[in-house]
C-alpha atoms as a PDB file:
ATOM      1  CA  UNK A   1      15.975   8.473   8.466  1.00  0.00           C
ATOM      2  CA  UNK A   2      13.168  10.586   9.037  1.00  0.00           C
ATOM      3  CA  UNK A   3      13.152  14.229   8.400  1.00  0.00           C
ATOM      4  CA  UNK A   4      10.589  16.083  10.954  1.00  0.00           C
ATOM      5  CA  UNK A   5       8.666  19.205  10.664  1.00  0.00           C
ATOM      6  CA  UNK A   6       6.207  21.095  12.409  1.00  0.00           C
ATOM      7  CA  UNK A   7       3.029  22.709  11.631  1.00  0.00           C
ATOM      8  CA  UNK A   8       3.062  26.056  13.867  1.00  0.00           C
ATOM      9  CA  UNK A   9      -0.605  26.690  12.567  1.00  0.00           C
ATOM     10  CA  UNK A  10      -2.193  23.226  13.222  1.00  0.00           C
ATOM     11  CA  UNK A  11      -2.771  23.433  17.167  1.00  0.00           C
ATOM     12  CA  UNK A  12      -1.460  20.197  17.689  1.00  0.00           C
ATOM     13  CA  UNK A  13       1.138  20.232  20.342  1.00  0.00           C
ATOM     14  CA  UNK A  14       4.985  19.820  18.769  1.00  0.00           C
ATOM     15  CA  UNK A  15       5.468  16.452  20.601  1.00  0.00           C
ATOM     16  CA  UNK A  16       2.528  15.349  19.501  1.00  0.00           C
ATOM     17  CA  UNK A  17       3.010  16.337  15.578  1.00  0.00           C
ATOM     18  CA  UNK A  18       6.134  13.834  16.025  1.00  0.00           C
ATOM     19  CA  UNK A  19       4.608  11.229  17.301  1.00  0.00           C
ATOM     20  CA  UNK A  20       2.134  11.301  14.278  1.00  0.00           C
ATOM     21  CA  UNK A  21       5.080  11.794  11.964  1.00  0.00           C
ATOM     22  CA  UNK A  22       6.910   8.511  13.513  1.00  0.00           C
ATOM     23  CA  UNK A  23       3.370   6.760  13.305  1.00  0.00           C
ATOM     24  CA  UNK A  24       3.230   8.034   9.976  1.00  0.00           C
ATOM     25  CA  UNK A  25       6.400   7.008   8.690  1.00  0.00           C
ATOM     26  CA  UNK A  26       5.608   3.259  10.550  1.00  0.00           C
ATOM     27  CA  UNK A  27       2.500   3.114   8.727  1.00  0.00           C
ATOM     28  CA  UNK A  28       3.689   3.802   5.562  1.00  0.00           C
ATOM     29  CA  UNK A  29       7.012   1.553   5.776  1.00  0.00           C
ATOM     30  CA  UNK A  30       9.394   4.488   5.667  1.00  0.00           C
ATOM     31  CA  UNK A  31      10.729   3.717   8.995  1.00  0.00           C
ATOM     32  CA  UNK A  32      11.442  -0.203   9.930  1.00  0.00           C
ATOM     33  CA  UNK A  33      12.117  -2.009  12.643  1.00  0.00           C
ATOM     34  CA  UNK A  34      15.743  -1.511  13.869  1.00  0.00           C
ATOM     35  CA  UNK A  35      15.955   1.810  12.248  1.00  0.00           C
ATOM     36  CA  UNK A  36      17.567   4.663  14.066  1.00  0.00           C
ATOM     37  CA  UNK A  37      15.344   8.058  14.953  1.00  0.00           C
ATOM     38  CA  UNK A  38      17.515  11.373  15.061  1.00  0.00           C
ATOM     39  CA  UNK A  39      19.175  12.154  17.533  1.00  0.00           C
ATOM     40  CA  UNK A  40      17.272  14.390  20.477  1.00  0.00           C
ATOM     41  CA  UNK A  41      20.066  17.335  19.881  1.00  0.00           C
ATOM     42  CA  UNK A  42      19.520  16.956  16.025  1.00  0.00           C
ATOM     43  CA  UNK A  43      15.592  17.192  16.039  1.00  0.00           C
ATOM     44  CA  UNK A  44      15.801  19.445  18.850  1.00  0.00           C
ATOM     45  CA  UNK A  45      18.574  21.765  16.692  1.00  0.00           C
ATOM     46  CA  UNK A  46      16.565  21.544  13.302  1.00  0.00           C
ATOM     47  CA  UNK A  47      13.438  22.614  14.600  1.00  0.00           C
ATOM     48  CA  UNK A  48      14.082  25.143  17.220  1.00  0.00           C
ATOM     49  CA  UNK A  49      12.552  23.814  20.004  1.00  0.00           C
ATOM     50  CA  UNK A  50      13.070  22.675  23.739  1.00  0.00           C
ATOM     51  CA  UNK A  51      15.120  19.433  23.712  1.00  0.00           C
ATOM     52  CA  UNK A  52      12.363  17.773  26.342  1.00  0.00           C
ATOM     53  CA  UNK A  53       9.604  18.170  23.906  1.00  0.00           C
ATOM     54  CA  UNK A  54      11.871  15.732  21.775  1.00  0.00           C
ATOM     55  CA  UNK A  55      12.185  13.612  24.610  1.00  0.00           C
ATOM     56  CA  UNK A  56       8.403  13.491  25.731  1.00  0.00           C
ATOM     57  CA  UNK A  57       7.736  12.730  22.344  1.00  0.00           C
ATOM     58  CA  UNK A  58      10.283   9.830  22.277  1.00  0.00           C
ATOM     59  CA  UNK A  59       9.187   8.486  25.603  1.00  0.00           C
ATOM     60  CA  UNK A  60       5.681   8.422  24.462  1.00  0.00           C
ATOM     61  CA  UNK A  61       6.445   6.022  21.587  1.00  0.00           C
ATOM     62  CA  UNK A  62       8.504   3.708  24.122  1.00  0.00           C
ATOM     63  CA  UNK A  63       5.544   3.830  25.941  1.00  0.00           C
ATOM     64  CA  UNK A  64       3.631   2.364  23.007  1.00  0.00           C
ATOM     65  CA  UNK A  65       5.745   0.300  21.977  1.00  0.00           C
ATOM     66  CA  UNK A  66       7.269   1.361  18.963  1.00  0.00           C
ATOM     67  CA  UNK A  67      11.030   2.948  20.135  1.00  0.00           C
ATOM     68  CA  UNK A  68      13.231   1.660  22.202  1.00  0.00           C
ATOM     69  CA  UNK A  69      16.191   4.029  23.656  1.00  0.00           C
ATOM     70  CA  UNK A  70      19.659   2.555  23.785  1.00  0.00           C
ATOM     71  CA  UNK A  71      21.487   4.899  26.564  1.00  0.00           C
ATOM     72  CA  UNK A  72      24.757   6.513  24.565  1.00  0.00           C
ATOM     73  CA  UNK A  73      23.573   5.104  21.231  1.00  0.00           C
ATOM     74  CA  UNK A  74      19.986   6.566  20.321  1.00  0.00           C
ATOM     75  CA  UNK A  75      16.203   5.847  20.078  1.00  0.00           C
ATOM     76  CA  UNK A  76      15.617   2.762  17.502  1.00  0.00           C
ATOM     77  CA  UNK A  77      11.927   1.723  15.810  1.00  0.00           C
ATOM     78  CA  UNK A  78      11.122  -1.785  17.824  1.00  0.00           C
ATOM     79  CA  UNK A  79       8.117  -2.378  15.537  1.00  0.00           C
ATOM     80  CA  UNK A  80       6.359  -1.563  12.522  1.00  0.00           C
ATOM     81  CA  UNK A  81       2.392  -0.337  12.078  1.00  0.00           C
ATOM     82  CA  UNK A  82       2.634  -1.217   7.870  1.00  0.00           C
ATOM     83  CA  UNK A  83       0.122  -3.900   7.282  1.00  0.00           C
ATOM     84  CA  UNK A  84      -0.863  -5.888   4.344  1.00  0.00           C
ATOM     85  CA  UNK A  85      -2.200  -2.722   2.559  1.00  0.00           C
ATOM     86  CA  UNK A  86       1.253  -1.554   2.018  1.00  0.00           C
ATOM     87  CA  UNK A  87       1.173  -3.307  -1.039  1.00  0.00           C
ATOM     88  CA  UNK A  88      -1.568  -0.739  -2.320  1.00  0.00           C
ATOM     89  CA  UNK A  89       0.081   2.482  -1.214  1.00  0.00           C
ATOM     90  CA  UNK A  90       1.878   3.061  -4.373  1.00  0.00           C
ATOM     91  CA  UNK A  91      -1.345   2.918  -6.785  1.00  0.00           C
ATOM     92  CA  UNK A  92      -3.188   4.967  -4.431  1.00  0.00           C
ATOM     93  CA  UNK A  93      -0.487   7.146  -3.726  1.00  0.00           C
ATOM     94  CA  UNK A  94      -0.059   7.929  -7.713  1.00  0.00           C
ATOM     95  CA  UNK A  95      -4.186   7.960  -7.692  1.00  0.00           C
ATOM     96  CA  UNK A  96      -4.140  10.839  -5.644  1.00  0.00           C
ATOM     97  CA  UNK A  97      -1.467  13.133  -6.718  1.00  0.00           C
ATOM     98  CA  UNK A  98      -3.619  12.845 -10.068  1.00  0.00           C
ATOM     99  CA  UNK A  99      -6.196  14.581  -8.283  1.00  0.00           C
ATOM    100  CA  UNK A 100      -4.288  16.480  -6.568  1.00  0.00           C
ATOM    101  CA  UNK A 101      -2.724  17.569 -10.158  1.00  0.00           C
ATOM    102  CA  UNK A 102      -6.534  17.910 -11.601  1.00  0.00           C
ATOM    103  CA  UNK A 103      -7.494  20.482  -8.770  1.00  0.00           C
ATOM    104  CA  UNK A 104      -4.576  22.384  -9.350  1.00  0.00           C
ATOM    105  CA  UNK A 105      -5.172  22.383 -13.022  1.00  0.00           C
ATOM    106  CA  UNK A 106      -8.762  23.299 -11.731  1.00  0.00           C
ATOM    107  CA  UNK A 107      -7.486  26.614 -10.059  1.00  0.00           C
ATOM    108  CA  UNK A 108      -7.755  25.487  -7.048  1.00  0.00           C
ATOM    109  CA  UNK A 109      -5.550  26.572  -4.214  1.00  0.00           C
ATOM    110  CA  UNK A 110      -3.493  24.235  -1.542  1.00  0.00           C
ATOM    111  CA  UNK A 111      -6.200  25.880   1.502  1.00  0.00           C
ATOM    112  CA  UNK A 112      -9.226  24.832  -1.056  1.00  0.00           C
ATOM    113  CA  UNK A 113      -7.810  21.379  -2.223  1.00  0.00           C
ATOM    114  CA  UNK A 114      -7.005  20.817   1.459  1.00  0.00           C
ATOM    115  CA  UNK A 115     -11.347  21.638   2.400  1.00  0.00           C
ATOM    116  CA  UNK A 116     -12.002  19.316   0.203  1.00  0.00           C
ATOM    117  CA  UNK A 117     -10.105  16.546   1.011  1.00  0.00           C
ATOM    118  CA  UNK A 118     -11.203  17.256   4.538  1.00  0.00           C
ATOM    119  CA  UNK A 119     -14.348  17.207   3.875  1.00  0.00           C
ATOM    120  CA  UNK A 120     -14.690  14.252   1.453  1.00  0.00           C
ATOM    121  CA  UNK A 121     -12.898  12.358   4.873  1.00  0.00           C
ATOM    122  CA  UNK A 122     -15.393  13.189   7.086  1.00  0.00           C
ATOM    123  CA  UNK A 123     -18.353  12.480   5.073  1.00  0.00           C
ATOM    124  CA  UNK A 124     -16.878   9.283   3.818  1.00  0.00           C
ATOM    125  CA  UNK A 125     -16.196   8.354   7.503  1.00  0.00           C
ATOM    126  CA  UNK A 126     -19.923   9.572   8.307  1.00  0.00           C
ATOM    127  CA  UNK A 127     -21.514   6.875   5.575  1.00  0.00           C
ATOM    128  CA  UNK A 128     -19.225   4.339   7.472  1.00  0.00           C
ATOM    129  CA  UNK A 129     -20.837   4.727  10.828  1.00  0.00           C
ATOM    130  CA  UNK A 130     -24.231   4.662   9.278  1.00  0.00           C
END
């Protein structure tokens, strides 16, 4: 089951940061089809906030297509966003907690490694456009 969290500094609205998490977690093949989301109470309860922010959050993702609620039972993943790259997650997965490691060893700190990750992102996405 997925385990949520929220990033007070981000400025992303707390529905929304769930909605990434759940695409997240589809994307990645943590959470499969069938598989039950916590409960609105539980998310609600763990991360101190208003039970309809759960439930916007949960509606969106019906809306799209990927939840389905079952009235007394719960909210259960209807499909899946992995694709055939799953199969290279692991490899580049290990790949980048070597670098991670490597900028650590480096002295870098988690708001410097972060800049540069960001940054790498956008320039790699700028060379894509071109």
């Amino acid at each position: 089951m997925i385990e949520f969290h929220l990033d007070t500094r981000s400025g992303v609205a707390p529905y929304l940061q769930l909605i990434q998490q759940v695409r997240q977690a589809l994307r990645l093949g943590l959470l499969q089809e069938g598989d039950q989301l916590p409960t609105v109470k539980e998310v609600s309860g763990a991360l101190a906030i208003n039970p309809n922010t759960v439930l916007k959050a949960y509606r969106e993702l019906e809306y799209e297509g990927l939840a389905a609620a079952r009235p007394g039972i719960g909210t259960f993943v209807t499909k899946t966003l992995a694709g055939e790259s799953l199969a290279a997650h692991e490899q580049l997965s290990a790949d980048l907690l070597a670098w991670y490691r490597k900028a650590r060893q480096a002295g870098l700190d988690g708001e410097s490694i972060d800049a540069i990750y960001q940054q790498t992102i956008r320039s790699a996405v700028q060379e894509e456009r071109v």
